[in-house]
C-alpha atoms as a PDB file:
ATOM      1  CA  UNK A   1     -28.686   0.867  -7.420  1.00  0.00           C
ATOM      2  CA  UNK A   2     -25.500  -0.825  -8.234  1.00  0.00           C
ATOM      3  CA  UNK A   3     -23.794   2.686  -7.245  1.00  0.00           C
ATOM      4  CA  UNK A   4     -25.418   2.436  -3.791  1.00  0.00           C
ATOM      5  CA  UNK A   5     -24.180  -1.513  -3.345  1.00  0.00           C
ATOM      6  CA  UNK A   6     -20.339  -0.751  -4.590  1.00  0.00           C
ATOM      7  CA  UNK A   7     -20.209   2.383  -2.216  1.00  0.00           C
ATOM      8  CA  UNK A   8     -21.763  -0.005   0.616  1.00  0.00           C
ATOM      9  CA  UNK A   9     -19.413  -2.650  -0.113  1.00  0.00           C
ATOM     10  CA  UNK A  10     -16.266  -0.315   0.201  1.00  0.00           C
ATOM     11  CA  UNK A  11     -17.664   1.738   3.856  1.00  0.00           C
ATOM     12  CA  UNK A  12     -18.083  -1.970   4.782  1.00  0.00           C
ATOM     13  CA  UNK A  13     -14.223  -3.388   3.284  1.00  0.00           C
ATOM     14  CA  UNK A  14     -13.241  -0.202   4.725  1.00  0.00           C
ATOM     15  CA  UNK A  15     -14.364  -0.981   8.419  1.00  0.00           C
ATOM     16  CA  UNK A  16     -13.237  -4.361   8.193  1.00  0.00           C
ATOM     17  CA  UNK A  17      -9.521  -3.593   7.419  1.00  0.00           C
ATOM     18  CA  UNK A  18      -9.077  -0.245  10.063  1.00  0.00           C
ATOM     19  CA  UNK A  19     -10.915  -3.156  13.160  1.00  0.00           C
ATOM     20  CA  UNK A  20      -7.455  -4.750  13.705  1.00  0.00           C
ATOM     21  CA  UNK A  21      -5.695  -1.349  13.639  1.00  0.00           C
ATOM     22  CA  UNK A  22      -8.116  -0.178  16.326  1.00  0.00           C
ATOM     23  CA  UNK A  23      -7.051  -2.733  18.965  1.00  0.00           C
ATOM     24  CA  UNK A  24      -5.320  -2.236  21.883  1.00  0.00           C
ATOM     25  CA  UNK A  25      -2.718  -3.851  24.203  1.00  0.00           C
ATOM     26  CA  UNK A  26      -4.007  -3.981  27.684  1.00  0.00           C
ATOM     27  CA  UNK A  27      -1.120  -4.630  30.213  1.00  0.00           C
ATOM     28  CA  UNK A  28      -2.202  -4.845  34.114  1.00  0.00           C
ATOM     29  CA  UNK A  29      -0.308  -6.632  36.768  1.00  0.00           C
ATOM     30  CA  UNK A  30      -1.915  -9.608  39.122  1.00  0.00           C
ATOM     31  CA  UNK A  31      -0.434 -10.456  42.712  1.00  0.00           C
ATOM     32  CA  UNK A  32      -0.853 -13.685  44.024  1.00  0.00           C
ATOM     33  CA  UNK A  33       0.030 -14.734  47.843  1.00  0.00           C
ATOM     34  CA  UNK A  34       0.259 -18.263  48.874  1.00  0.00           C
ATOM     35  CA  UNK A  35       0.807 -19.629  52.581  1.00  0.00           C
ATOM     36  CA  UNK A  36       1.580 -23.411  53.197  1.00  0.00           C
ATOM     37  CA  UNK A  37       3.734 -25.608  55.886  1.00  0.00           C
ATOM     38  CA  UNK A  38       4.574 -28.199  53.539  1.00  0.00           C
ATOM     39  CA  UNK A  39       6.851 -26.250  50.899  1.00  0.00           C
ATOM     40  CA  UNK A  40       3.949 -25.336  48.773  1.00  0.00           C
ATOM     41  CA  UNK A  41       3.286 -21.579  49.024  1.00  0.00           C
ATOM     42  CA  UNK A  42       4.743 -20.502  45.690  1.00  0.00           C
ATOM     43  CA  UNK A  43       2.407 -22.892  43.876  1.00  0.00           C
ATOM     44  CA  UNK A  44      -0.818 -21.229  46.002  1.00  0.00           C
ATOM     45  CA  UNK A  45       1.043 -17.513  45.259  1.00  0.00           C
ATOM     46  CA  UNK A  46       1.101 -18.576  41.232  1.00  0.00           C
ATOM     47  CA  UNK A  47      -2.522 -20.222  41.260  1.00  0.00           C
ATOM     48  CA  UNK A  48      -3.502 -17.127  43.123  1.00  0.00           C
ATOM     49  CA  UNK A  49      -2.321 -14.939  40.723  1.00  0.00           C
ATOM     50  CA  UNK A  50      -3.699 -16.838  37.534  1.00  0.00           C
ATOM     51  CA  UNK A  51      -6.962 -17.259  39.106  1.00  0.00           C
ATOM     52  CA  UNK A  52      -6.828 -13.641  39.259  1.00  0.00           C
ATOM     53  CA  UNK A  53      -5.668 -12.877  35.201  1.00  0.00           C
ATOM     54  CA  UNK A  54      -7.619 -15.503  34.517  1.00  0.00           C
ATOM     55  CA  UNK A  55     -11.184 -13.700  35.999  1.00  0.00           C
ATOM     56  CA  UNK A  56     -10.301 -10.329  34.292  1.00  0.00           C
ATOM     57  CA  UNK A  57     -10.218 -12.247  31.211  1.00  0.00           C
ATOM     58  CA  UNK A  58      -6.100 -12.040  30.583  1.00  0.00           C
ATOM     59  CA  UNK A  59      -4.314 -14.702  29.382  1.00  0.00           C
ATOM     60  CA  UNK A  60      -0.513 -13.852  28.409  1.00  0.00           C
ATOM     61  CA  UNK A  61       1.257 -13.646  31.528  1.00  0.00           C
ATOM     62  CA  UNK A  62       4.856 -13.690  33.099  1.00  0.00           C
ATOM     63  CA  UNK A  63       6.115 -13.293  36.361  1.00  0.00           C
ATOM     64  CA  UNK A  64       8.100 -10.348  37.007  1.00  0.00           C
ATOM     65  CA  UNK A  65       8.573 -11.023  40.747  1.00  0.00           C
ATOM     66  CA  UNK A  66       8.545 -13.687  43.164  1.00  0.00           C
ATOM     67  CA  UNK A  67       9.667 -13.362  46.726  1.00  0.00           C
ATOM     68  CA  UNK A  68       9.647 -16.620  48.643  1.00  0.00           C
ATOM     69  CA  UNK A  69       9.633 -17.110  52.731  1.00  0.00           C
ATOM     70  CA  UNK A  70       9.387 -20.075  54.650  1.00  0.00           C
ATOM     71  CA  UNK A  71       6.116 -20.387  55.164  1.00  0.00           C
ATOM     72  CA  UNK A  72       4.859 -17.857  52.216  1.00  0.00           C
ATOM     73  CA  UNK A  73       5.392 -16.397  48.848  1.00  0.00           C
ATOM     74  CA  UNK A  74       4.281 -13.749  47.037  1.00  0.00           C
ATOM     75  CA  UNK A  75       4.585 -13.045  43.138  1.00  0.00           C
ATOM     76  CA  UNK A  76       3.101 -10.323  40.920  1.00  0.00           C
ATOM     77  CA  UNK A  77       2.273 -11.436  37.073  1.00  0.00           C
ATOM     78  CA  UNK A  78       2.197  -8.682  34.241  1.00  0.00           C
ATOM     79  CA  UNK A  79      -0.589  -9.797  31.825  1.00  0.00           C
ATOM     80  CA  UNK A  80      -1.535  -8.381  28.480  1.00  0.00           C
ATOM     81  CA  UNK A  81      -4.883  -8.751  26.085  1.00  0.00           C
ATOM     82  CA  UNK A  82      -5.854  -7.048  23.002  1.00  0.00           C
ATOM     83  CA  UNK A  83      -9.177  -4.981  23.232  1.00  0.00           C
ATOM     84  CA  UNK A  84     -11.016  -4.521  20.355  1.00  0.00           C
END
């Protein structure tokens, strides 16, 4: 009996420490477009974009581009998350 537990207890330790090495980084890229006549397009582009991250469940972004027009922007944000 106390064979059975020990041996149980190890399998178990022995899941718990090879989890973390199991993750993975997930990187995907998000692009947001905003419009506005007042000057405010790259703020809609960037909310656009985090809405997006945000609904795919990423939360560790950065912009990697940003093109800005008169009356629009556009910006693309590479996220990453760790899947377990």
């Amino acid at each position: 009996m106390h064979r059975r537990a020990v041996a149980t207890g190890l399998i178990v330790a022995a899941c718990l420490v090879s989890a973390p090495a199991a993750a993975a980084t997930e990187t995907r890229d998000f692009r947001g477009e905003g419009s506005s006549d007042f000057g405010l397009q790259l703020y809609y582009a960037r909310d656009d974009a985090r809405r997006q991250a945000t609904a795919a469940g990423f939360g560790n972004c950065t912009e990697i581009y940003q093109k800005l027009w008169p009356y629009t922007a556009t910006v693309i944000w590479r996220c990453t998350r760790i899947s377990v």
